[in-house]
N, C-alpha and C. Protein backbone atom coordinates (compact mmCIF):
# COMPACT_ATOMS: atom_id res chain seq x y z
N UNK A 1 4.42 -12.25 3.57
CA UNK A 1 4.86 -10.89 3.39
C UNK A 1 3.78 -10.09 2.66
N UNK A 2 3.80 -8.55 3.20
CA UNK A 2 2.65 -7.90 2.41
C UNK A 2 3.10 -7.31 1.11
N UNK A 3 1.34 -7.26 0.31
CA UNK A 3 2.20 -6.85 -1.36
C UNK A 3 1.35 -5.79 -1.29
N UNK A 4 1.60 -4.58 -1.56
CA UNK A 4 1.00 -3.56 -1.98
C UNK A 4 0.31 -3.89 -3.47
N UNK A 5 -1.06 -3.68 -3.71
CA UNK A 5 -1.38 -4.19 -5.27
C UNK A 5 -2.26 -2.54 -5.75
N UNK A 6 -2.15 -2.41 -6.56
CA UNK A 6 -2.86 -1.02 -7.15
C UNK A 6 -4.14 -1.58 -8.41
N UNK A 7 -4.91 -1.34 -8.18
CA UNK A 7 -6.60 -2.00 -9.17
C UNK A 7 -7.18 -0.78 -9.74
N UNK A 8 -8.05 -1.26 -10.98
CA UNK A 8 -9.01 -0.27 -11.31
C UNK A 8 -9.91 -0.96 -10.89
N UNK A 9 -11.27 -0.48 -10.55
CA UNK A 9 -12.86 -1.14 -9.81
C UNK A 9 -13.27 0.25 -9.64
N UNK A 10 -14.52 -0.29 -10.69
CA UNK A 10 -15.79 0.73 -10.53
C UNK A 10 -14.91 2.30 -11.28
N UNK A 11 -14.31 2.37 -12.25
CA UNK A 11 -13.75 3.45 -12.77
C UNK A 11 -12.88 4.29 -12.13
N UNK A 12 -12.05 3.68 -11.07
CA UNK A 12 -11.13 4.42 -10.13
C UNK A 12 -9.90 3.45 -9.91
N UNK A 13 -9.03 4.39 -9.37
CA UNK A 13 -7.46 3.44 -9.41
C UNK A 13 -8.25 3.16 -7.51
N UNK A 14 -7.71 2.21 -6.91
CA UNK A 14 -7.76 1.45 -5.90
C UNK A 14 -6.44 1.09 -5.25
N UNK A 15 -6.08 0.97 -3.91
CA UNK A 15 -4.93 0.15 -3.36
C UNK A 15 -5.20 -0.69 -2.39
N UNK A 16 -4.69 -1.97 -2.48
CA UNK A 16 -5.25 -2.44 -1.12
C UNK A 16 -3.43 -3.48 -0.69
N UNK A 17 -3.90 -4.00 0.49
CA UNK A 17 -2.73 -4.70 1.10
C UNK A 17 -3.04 -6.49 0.59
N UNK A 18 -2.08 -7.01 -0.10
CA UNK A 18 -2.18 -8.19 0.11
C UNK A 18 -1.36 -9.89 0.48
N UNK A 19 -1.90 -10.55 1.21
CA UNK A 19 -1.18 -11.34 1.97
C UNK A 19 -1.12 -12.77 1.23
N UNK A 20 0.07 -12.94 1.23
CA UNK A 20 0.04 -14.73 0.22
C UNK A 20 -0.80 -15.51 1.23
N UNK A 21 -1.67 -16.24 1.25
CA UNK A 21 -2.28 -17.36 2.32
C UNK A 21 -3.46 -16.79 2.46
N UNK A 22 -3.92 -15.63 2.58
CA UNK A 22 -4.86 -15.25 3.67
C UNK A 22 -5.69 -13.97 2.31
N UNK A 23 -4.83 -13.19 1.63
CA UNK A 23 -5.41 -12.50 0.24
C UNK A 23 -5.61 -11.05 0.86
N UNK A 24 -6.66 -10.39 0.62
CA UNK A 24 -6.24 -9.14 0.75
C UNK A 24 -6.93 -9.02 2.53
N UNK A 25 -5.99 -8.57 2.77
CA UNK A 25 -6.06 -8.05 4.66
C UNK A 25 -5.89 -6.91 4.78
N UNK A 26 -6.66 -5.29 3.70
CA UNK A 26 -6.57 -4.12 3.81
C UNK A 26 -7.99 -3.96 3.25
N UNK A 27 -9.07 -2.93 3.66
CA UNK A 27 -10.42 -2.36 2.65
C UNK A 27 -9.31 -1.50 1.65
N UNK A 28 -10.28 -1.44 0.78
CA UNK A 28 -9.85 -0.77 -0.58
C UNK A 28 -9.42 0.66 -0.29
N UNK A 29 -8.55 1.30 -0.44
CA UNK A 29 -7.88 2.36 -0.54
C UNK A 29 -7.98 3.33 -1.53
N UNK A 30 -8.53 4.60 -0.94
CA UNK A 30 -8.25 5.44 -2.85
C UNK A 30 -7.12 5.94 -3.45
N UNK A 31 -6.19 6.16 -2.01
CA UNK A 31 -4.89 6.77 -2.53
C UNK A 31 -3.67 6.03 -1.90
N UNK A 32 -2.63 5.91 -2.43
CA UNK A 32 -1.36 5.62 -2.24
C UNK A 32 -1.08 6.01 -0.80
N UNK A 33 -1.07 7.22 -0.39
CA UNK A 33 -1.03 7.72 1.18
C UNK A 33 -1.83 6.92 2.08
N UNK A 34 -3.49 6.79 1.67
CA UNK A 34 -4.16 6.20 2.58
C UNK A 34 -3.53 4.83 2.76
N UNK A 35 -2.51 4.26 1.83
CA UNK A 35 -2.19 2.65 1.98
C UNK A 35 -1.16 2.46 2.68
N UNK A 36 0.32 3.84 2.74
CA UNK A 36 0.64 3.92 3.53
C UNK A 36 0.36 3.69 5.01
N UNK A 37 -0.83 5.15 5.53
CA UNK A 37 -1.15 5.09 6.74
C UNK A 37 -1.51 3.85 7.34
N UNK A 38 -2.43 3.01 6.18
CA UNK A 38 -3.04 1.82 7.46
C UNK A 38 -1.96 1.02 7.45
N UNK A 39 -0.61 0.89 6.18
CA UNK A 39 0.63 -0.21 6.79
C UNK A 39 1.43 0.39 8.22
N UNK A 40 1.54 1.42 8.20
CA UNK A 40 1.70 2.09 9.65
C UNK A 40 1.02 1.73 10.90
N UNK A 41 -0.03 2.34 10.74
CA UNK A 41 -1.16 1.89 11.66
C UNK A 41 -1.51 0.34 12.27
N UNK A 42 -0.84 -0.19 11.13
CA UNK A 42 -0.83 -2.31 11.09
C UNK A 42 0.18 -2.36 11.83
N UNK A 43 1.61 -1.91 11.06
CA UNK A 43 2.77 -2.26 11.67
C UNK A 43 2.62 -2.00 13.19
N UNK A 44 2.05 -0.68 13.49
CA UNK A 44 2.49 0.03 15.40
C UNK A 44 1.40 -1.14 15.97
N UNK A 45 0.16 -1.54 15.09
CA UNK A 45 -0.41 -2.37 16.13
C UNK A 45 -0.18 -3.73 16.89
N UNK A 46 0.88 -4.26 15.65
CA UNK A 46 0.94 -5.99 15.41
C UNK A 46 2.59 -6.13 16.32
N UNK A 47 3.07 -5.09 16.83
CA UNK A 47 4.34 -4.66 17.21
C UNK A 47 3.82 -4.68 18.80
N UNK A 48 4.28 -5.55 19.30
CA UNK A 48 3.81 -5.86 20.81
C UNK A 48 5.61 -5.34 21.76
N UNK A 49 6.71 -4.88 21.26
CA UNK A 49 7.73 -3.87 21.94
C UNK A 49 7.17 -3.03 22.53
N UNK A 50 8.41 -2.38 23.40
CA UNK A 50 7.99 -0.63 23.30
C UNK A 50 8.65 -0.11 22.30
N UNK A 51 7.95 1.33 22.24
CA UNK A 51 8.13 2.08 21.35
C UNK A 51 9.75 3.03 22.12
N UNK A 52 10.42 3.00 21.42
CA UNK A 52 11.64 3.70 22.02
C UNK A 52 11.88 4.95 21.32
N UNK A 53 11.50 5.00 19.87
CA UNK A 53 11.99 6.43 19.48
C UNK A 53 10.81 7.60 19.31
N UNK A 54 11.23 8.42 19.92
CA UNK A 54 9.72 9.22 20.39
C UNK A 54 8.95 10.16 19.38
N UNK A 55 9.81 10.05 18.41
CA UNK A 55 9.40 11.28 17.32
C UNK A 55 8.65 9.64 15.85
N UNK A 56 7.62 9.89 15.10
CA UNK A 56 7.24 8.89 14.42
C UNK A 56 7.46 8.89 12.88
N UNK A 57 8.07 10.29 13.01
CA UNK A 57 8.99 10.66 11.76
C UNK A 57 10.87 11.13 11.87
N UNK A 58 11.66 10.37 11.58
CA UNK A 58 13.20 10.70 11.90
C UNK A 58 13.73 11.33 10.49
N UNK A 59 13.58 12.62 10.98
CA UNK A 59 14.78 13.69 9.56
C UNK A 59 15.90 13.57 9.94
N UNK A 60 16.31 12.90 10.64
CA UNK A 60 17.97 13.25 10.63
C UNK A 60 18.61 12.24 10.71
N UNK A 61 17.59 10.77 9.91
CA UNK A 61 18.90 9.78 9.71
C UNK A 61 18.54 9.72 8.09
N UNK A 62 19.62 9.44 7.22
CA UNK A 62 19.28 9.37 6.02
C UNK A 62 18.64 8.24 5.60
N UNK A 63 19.49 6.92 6.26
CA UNK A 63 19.25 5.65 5.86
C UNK A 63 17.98 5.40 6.68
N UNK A 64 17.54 5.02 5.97
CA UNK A 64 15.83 4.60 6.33
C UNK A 64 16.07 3.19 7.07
N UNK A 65 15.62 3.50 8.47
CA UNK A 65 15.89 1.52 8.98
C UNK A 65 14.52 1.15 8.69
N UNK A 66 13.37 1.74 9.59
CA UNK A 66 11.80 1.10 9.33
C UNK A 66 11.45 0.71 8.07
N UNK A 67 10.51 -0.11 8.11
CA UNK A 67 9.69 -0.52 6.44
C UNK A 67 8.66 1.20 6.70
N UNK A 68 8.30 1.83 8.11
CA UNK A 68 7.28 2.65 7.36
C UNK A 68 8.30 4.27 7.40
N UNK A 69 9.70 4.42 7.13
CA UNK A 69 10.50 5.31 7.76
C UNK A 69 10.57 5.10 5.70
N UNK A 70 10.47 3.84 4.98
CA UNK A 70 10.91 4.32 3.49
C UNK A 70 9.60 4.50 2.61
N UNK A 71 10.34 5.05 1.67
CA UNK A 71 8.56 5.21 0.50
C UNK A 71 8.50 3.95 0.18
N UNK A 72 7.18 4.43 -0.04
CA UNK A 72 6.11 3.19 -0.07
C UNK A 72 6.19 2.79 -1.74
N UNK A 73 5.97 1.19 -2.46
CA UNK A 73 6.40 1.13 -3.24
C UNK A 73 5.20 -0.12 -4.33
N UNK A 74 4.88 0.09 -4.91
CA UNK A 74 3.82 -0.39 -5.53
C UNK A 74 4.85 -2.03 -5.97
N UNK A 75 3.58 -3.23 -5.32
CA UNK A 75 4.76 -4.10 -5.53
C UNK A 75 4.02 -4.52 -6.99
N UNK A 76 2.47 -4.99 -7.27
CA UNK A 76 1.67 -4.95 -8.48
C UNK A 76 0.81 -4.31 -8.78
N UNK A 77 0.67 -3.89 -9.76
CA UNK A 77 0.25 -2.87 -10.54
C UNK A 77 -0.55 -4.01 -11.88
N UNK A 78 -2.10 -4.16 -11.05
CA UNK A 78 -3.00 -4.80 -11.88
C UNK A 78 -4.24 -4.13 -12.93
N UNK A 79 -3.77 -2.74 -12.84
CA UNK A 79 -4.27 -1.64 -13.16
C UNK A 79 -4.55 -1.43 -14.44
N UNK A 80 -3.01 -1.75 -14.79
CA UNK A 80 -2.95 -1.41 -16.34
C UNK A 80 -3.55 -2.59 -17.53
N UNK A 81 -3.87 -3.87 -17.55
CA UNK A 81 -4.61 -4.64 -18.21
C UNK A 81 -6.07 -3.66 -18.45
N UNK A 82 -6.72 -3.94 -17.23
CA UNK A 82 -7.42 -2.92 -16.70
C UNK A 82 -8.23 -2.13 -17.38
N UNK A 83 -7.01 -1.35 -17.91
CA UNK A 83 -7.75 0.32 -18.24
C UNK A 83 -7.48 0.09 -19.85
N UNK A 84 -6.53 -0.72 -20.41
CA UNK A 84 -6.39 -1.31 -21.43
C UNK A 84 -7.71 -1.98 -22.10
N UNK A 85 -7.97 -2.63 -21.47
CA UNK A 85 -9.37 -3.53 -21.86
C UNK A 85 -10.68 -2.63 -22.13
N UNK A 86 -10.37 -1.41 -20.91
CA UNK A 86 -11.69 -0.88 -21.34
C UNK A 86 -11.58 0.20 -22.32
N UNK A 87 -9.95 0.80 -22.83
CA UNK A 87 -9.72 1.72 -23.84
C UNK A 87 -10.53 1.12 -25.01
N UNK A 88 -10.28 -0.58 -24.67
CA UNK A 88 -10.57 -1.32 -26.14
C UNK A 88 -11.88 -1.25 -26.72
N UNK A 89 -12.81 -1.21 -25.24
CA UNK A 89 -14.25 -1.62 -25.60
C UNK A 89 -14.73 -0.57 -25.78
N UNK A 90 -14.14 0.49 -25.33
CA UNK A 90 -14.89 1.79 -26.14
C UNK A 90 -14.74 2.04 -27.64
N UNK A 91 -12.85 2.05 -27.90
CA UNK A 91 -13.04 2.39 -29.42
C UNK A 91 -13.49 1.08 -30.33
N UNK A 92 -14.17 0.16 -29.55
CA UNK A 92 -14.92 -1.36 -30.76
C UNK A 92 -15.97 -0.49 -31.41
């Protein structure tokens, strides 16, 4: 199953996709949206159906059935050690 993980590297927040077995199977992401799009972009590719509902956004059901129809949801957040460590080494 994929884990959404959020990083600091190189003085910037980061997102990437990652897979138990196999590790991260996304390039680094700068924003939350961009991590969206490529789980989208993954999901429509790895999805060998047809596509039946013609619109790729549905406003008029409330309940969200798709994984990419709900918000997207930070599963770790490795960030915050992170930015912690380097608050530290500045005020040493």
């Amino acid at each position: 199953m994929r884990k959404l993980i959020k990083d600091f590297r190189d003085y910037q927040f980061v997102f990437y996709w990652y897979e138990k077995g196999t590790g991260r199977i996304s390039p680094l992401l700068p924003t939350i949206h961009h991590a969206e799009d490529w789980a989208t972009q993954q999901q429509r590719k790895d999805y060998s159906g047809t596509e039946r509902r013609k619109r790729t956004q549905d406003d008029t059901h409330i309940a969200k059935r798709r994984k990419t129809d709900r918000r997207l949801e930070i599963d770790l957040d490795i960030s915050t050690p992170k930015i912690a460590e380097l608050k530290q080494s500045f005020a040493a």
